[in-house]
Every structure is written in C-alpha cells, then in structure tokens.
Protein backbone atom coordinates (compact mmCIF):
# COMPACT_ATOMS: atom_id res chain seq x y z
CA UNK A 1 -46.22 32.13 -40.71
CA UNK A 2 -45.69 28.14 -40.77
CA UNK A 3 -45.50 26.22 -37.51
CA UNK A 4 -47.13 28.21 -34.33
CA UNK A 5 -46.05 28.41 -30.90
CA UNK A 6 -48.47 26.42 -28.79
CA UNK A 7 -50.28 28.01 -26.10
CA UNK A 8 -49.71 26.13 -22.63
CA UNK A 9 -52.21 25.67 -19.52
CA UNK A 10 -52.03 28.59 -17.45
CA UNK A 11 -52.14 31.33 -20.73
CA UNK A 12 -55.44 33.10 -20.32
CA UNK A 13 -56.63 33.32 -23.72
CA UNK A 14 -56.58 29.11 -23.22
CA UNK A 15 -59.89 29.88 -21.20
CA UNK A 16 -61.76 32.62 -24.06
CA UNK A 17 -64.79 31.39 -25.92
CA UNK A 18 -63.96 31.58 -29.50
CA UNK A 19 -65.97 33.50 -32.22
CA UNK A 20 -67.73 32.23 -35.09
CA UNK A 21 -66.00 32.69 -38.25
CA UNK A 22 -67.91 35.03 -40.43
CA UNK A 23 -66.28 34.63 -43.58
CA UNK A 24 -64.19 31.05 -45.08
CA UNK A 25 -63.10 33.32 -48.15
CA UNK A 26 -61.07 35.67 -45.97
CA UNK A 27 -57.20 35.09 -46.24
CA UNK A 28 -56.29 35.44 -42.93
CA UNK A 29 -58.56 32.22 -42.90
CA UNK A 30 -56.45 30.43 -45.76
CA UNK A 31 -52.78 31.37 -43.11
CA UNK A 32 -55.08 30.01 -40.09
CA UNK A 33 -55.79 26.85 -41.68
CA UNK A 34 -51.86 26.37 -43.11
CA UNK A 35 -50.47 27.11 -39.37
CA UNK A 36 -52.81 25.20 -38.00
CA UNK A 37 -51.86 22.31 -40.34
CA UNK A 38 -48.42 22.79 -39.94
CA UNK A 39 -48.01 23.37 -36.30
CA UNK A 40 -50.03 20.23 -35.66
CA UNK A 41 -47.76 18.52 -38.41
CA UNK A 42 -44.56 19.71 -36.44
CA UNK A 43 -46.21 18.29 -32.69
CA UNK A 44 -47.22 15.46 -33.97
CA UNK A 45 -50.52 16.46 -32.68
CA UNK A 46 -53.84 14.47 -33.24
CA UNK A 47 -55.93 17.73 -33.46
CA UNK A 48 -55.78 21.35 -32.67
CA UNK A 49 -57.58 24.22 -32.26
CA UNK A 50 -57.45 27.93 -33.39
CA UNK A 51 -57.50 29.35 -29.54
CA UNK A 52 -54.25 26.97 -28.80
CA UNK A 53 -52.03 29.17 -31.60
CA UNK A 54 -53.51 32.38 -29.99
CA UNK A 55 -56.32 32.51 -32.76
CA UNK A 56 -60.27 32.89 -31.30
CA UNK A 57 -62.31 31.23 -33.83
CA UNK A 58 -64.19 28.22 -34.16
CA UNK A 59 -61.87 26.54 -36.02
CA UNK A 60 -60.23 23.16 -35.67
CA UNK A 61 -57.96 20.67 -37.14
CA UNK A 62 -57.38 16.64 -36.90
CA UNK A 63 -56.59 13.50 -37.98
CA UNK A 64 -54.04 12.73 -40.68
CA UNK A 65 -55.15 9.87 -42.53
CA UNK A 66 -51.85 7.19 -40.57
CA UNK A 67 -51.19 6.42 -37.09
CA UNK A 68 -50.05 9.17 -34.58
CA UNK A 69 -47.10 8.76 -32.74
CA UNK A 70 -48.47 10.30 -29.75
CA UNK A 71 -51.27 7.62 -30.27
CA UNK A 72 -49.78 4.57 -31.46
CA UNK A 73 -52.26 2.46 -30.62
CA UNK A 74 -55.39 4.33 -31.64
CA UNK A 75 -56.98 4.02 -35.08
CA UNK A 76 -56.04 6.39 -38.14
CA UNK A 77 -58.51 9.37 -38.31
CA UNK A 78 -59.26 11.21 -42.12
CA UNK A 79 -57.56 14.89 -41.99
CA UNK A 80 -60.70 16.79 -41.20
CA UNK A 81 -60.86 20.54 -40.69
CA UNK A 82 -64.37 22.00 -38.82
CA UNK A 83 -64.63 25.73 -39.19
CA UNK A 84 -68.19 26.62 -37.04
CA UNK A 85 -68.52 22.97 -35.27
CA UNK A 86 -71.82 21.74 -34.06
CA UNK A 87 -71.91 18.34 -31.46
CA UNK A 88 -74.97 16.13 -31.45
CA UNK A 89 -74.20 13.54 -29.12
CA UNK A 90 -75.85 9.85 -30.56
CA UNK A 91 -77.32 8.33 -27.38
CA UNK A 92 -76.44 8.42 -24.01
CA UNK A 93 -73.19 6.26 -23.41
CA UNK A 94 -69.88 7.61 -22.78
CA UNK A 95 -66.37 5.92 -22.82
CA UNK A 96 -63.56 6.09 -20.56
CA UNK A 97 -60.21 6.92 -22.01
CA UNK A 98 -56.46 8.36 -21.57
CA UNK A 99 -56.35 11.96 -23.25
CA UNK A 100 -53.03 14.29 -23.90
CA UNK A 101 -53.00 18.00 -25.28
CA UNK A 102 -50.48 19.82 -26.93
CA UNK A 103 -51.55 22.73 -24.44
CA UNK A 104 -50.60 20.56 -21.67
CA UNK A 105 -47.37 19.04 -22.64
CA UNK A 106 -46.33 15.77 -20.83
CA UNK A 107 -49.22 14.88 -19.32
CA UNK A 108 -52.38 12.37 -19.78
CA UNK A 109 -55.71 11.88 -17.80
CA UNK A 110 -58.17 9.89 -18.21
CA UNK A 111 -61.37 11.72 -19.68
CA UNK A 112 -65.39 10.80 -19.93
CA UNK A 113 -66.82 11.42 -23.24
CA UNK A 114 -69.69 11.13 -25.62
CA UNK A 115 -69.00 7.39 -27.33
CA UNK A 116 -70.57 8.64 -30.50
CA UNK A 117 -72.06 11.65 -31.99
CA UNK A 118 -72.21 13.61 -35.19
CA UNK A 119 -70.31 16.91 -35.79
CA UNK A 120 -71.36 19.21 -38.71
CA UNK A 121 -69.67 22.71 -39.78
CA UNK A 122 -67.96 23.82 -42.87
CA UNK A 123 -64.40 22.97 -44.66
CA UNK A 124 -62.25 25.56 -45.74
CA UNK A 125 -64.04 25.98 -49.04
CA UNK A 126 -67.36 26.48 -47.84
CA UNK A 127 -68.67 22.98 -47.98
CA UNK A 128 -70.89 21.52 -45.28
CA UNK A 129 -69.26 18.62 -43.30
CA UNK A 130 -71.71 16.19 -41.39
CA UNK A 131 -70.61 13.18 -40.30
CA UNK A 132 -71.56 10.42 -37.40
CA UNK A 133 -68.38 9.08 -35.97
CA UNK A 134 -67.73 6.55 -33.03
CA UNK A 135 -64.37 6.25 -30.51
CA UNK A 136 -61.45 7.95 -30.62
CA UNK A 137 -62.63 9.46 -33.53
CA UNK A 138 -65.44 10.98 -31.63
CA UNK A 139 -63.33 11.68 -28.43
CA UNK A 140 -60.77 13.81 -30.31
CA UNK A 141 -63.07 15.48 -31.94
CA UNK A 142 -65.03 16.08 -28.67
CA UNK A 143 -61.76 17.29 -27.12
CA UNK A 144 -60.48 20.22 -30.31
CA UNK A 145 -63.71 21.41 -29.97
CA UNK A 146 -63.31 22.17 -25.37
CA UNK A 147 -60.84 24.25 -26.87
CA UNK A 148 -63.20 26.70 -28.31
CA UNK A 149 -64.86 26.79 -25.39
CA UNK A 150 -62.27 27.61 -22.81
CA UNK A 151 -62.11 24.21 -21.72
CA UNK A 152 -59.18 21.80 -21.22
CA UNK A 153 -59.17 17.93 -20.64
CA UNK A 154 -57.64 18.18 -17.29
CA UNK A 155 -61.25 19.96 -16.45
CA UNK A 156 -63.14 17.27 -17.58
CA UNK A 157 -61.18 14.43 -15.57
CA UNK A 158 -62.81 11.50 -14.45
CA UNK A 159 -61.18 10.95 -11.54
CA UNK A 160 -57.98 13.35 -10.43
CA UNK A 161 -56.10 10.46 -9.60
CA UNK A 162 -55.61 9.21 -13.07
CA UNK A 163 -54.01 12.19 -14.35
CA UNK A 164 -49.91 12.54 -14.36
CA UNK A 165 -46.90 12.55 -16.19
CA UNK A 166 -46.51 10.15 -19.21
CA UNK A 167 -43.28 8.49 -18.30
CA UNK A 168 -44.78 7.53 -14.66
CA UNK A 169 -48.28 6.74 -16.43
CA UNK A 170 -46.16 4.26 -18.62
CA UNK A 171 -44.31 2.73 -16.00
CA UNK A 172 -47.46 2.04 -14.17
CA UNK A 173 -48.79 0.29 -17.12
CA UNK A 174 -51.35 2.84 -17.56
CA UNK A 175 -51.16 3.70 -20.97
CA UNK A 176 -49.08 2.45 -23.10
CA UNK A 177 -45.39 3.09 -23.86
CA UNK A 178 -45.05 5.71 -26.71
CA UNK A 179 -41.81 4.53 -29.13
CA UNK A 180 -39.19 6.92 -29.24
C-alpha cells in the first residue's frame, strides 16, 4: 500500500485503545510496518502510530537516524520501531515542551511529560527492545505511544493557552521558525 492517509483529530477510531499484536511473523504485520515507514517518511513525521493510518495495534514508529524538518532544532533520534510498548517512567521529573502531530496538522502545544524513562517491546523480527532514554527522545516516544491509547497531545496540554497555529506560534517567538 505505500504512504497512508493520516487520520485527523475529530476521526473516532483516533480515540480506540489499540490491541496487542499477537503475532510479528504475520504479513499483514511486514505491510503495517512498510506504510508506517513510508507514510511517516512522506510527512516528515518524527513518529507514528498504527491507530493514526486506521490500524489498532500496538505498534509504533520513530526517529530516523538525521534531523527532522518538523524539528529542526531537536536532536537526531535512531529509527526505532516498538510493536507491544511498555513505559517505565525513571523518577519523578517531567519537562515542559512544544509538541506537533501529524493527526493534528498545523498546530503545536506545549505538553508535560516524563523527562526520562525506559520503553521495552519487540522489533519487527521478534527481538526484545529495552532501552532508557532521556528528552525529546523520551517525549516522542511518550507521545506515539497516547496514540495507542486514544489519546492526543492537545489532551495532555499544560496550559490551553499555549496551544495554536504554528505560523502565529512562530511569530510570537514561541517556537522556533521551521525552514521552508
């Protein structure tokens, strides 16, 4: 199938719980995992989940191994896929910090979460993945894996007042200027 069409706020299935995935040798996982890749390679997206292409499994996608243009200014994550994800948050502190979503096109809040934690699962070959991780590598990862719960960042603002359109965010000085 390739590159996806991306489910936007307001599309109920945004707000399922997805399902475990049973099986990683099945090859409707295999076209998951390409589309996945591929749509989030054609949005320039820094992550995405299975429920944002429609798909209800605990599956998601990020990082890309160089800088994301959505992201300029935020570090390089490894390309990581997470098929079952587990959290463990790593202490109590939490960082403030502007989030966008592919889901919710255009716009950017600002967003509490978890400074660091450790996420474990399975690749797409059956392999355990457990890793501690810090940041924005911990905040995107914190953020693909809302998805599989229903959840969206404009839910989890941190104040509804720093929450709007990217253009008028940038002009503000909010965040910073994405190059075109």
């Amino acid at each position: 199938m390739g590159v996806r069409t991306v489910l936007r706020l307001g599309d109920p299935r945004l707000r399922q719980s997805a399902k475990a995935v049973p099986e990683v040798h099945d090859p409707a996982l295999r076209q998951l995992i390409t589309d996945l890749h591929d749509t989030m390679e054609a949005c320039s997206g820094a992550g995405l989940a299975a429920p944002q292409i429609g798909v209800l499994l605990r599956v998601v996608l990020f990082g890309g191994g160089g800088p994301n243009p959505r992201y300029p200014d935020a570090p390089p994550l490894p390309r990581t896929l997470l098929i079952n994800p587990v959290l463990t948050p790593l202490g109590p502190e939490r960082d403030e910090g502007w989030e966008g979503c592919l889901s919710v096109p255009g716009l950017r809040g600002r967003v509490s979460r978890w400074q660091r934690l450790r996420y474990q699962g399975i690749d797409g070959d059956g392999q355990p993945v457990d890793r501690c991780v810090e940041g924005f590598h911990a905040r995107v990862v914190q953020h693909e894996c809302d998805h599989l719960d229903g959840v969206l960042f404009p839910d989890r603002l941190s104040d509804p007042t720093a929450f709007g359109f990217i253009p008028e965010l940038e002009a503000a000085g909010l965040i910073p200027a994405v190059p075109s």
